[in-house]
C-alpha atoms as a PDB file:
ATOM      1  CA  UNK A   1      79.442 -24.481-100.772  1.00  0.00           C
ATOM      2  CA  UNK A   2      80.315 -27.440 -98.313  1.00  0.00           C
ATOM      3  CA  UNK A   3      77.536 -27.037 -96.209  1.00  0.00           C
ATOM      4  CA  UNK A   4      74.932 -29.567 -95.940  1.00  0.00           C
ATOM      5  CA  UNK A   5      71.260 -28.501 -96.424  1.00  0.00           C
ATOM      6  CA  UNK A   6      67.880 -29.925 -97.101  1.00  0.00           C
ATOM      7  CA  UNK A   7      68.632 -29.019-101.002  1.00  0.00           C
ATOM      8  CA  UNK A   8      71.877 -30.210-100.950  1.00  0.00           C
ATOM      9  CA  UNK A   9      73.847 -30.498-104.368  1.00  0.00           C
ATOM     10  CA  UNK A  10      74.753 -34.189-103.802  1.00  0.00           C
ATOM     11  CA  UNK A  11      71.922 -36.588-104.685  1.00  0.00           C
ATOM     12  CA  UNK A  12      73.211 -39.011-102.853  1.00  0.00           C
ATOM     13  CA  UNK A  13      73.255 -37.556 -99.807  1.00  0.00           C
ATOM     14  CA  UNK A  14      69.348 -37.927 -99.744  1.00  0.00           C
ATOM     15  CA  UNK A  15      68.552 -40.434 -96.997  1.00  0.00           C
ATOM     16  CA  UNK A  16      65.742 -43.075 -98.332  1.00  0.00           C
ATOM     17  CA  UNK A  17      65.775 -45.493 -95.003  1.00  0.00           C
ATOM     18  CA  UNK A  18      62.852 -43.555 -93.942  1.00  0.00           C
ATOM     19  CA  UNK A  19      60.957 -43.687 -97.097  1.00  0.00           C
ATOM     20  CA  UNK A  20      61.553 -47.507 -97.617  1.00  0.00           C
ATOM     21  CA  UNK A  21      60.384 -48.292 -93.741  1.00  0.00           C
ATOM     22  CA  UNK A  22      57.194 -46.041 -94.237  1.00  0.00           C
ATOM     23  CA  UNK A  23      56.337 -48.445 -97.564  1.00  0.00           C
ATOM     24  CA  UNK A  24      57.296 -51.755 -95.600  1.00  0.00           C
ATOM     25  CA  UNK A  25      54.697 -50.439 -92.510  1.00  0.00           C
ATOM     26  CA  UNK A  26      52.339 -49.392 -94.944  1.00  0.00           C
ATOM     27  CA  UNK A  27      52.530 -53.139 -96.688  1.00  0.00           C
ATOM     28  CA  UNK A  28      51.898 -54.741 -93.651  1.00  0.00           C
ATOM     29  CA  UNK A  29      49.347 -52.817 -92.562  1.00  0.00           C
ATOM     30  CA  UNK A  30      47.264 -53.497 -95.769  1.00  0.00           C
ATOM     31  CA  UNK A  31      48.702 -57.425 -95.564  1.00  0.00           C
ATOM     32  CA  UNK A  32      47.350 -57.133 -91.907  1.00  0.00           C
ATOM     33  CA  UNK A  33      43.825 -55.140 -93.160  1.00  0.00           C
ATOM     34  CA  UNK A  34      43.546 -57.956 -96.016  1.00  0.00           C
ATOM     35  CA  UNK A  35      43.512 -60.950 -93.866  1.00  0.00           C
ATOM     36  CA  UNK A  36      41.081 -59.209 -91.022  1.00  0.00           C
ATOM     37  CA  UNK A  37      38.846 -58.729 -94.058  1.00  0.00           C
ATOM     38  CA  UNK A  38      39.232 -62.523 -95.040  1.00  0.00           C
ATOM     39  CA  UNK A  39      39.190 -64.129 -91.813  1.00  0.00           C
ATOM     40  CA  UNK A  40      35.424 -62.044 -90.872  1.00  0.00           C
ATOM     41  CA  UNK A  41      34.217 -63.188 -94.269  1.00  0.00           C
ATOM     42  CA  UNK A  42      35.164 -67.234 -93.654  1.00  0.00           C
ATOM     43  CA  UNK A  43      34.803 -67.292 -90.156  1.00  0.00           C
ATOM     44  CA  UNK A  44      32.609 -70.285 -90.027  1.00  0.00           C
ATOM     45  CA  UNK A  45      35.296 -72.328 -92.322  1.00  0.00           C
ATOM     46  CA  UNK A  46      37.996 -71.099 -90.315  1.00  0.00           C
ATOM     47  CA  UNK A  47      36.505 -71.931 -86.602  1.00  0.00           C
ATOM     48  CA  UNK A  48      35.902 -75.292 -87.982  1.00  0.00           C
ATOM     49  CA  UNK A  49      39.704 -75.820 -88.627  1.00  0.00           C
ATOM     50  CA  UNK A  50      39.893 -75.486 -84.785  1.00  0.00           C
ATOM     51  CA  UNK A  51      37.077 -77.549 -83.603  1.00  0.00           C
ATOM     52  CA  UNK A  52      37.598 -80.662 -82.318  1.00  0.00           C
ATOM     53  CA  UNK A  53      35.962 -83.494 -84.880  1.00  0.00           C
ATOM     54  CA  UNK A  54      33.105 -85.367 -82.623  1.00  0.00           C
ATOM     55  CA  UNK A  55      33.561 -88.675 -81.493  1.00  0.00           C
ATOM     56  CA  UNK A  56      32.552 -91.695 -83.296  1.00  0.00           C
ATOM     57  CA  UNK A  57      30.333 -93.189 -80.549  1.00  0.00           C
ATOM     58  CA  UNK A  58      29.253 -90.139 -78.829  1.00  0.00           C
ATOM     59  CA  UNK A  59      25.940 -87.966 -79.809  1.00  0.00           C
ATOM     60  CA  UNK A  60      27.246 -84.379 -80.166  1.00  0.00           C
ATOM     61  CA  UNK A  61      26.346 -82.359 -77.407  1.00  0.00           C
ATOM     62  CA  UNK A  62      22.574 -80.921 -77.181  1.00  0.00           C
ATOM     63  CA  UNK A  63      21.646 -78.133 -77.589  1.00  0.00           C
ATOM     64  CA  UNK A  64      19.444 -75.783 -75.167  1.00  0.00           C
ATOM     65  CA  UNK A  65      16.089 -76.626 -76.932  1.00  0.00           C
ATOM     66  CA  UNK A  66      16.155 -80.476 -76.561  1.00  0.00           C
ATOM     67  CA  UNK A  67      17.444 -79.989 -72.704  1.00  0.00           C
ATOM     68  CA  UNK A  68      14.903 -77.812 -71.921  1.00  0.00           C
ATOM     69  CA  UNK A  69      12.261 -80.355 -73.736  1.00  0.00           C
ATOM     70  CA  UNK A  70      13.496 -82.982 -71.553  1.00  0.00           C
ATOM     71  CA  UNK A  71      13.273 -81.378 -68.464  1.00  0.00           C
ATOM     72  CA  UNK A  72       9.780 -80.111 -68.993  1.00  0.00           C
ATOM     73  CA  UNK A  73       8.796 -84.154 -69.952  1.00  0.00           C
ATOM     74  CA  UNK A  74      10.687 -84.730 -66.815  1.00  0.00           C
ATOM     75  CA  UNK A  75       8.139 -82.630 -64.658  1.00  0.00           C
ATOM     76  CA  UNK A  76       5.460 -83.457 -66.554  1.00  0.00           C
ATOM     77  CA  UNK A  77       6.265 -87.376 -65.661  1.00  0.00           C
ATOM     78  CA  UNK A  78       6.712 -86.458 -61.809  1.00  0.00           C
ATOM     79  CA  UNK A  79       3.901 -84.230 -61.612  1.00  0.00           C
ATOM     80  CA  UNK A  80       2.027 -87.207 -63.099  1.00  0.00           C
ATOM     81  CA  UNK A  81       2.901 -89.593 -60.594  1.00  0.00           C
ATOM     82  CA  UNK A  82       2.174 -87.212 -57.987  1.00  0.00           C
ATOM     83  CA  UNK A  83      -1.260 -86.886 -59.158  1.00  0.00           C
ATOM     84  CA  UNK A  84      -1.233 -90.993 -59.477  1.00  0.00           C
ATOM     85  CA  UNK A  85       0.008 -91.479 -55.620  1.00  0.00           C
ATOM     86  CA  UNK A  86      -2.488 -88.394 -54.275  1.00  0.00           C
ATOM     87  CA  UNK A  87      -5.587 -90.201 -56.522  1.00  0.00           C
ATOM     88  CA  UNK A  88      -4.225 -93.995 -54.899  1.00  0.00           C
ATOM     89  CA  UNK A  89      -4.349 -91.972 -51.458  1.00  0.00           C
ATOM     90  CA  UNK A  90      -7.832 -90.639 -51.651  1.00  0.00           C
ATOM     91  CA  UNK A  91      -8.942 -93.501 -53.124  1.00  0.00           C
ATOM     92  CA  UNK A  92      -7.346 -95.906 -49.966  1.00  0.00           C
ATOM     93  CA  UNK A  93      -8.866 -93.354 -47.622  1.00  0.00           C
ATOM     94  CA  UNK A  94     -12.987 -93.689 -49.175  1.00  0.00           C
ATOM     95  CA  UNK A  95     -12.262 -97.384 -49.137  1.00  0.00           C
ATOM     96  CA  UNK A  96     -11.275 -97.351 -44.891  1.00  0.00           C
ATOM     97  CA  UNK A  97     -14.126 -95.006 -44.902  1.00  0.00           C
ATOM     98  CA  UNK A  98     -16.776 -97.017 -46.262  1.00  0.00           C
ATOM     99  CA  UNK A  99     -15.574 -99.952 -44.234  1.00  0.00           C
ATOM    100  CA  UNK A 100     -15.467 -97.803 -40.931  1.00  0.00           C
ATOM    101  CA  UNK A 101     -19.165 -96.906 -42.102  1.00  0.00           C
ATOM    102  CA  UNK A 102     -20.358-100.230 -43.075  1.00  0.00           C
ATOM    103  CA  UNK A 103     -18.523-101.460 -39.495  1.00  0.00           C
ATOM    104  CA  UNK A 104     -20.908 -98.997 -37.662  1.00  0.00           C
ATOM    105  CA  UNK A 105     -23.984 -99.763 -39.297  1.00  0.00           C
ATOM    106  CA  UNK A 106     -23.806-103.544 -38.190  1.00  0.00           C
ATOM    107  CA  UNK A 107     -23.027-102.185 -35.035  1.00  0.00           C
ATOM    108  CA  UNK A 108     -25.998 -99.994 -34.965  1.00  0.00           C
ATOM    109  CA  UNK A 109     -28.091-102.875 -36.241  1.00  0.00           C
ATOM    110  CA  UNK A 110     -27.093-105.569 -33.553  1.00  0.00           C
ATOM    111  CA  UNK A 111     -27.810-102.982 -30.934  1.00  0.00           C
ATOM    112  CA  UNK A 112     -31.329-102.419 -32.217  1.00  0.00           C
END
């Protein structure tokens, strides 16, 4: 019989390409599988291979909290002298007042 079937009588005949590319995809895709797994488990060590050391002279950069602190300390100190400047104000104004009264009481007197 000459003719060439899937049960051929010639072993070598077989083709094995496909079998050996199927077992090279499938070891990469576990290679591939295997690092995902290791790089989720060490991500903190990893991202700190890429981060940029801080420099020697300058603070590292704040973070929300401390802004946020120093912007309410911020308000607090303007609302402050706000309250400082208004109390100066009302303070000025009793003083011109109780001249402007004390001004018209000696004129009252002197025109009794």
């Amino acid at each position: 019989m000459g003719a060439h079937g899937l049960l051929g009588s010639e072993p070598e005949a077989i083709d094995y390409s496909v079998h050996e590319a199927w077992n090279e995809a499938t070891n990469v895709y576990l290679l591939v599988i295997l690092v995902s797994f290791g790089l989720l488990m060490n991500k903190r060590k990893i991202m700190r291979i890429f981060t940029l050391p801080p420099a020697a002279g300058s603070s590292p950069e704040p973070n929300f909290y401390d802004s946020l602190q120093k912007v309410r300390l911020r308000q607090q100190l303007e609302m402050y002298s706000l309250a400082r400047k208004f109390e100066q104000q009302q303070q000025q104004q009793q003083q011109q007042q109780q001249q402007q009264q004390g001004q018209t009481d000696s004129v009252q007197l002197s025109m009794e």
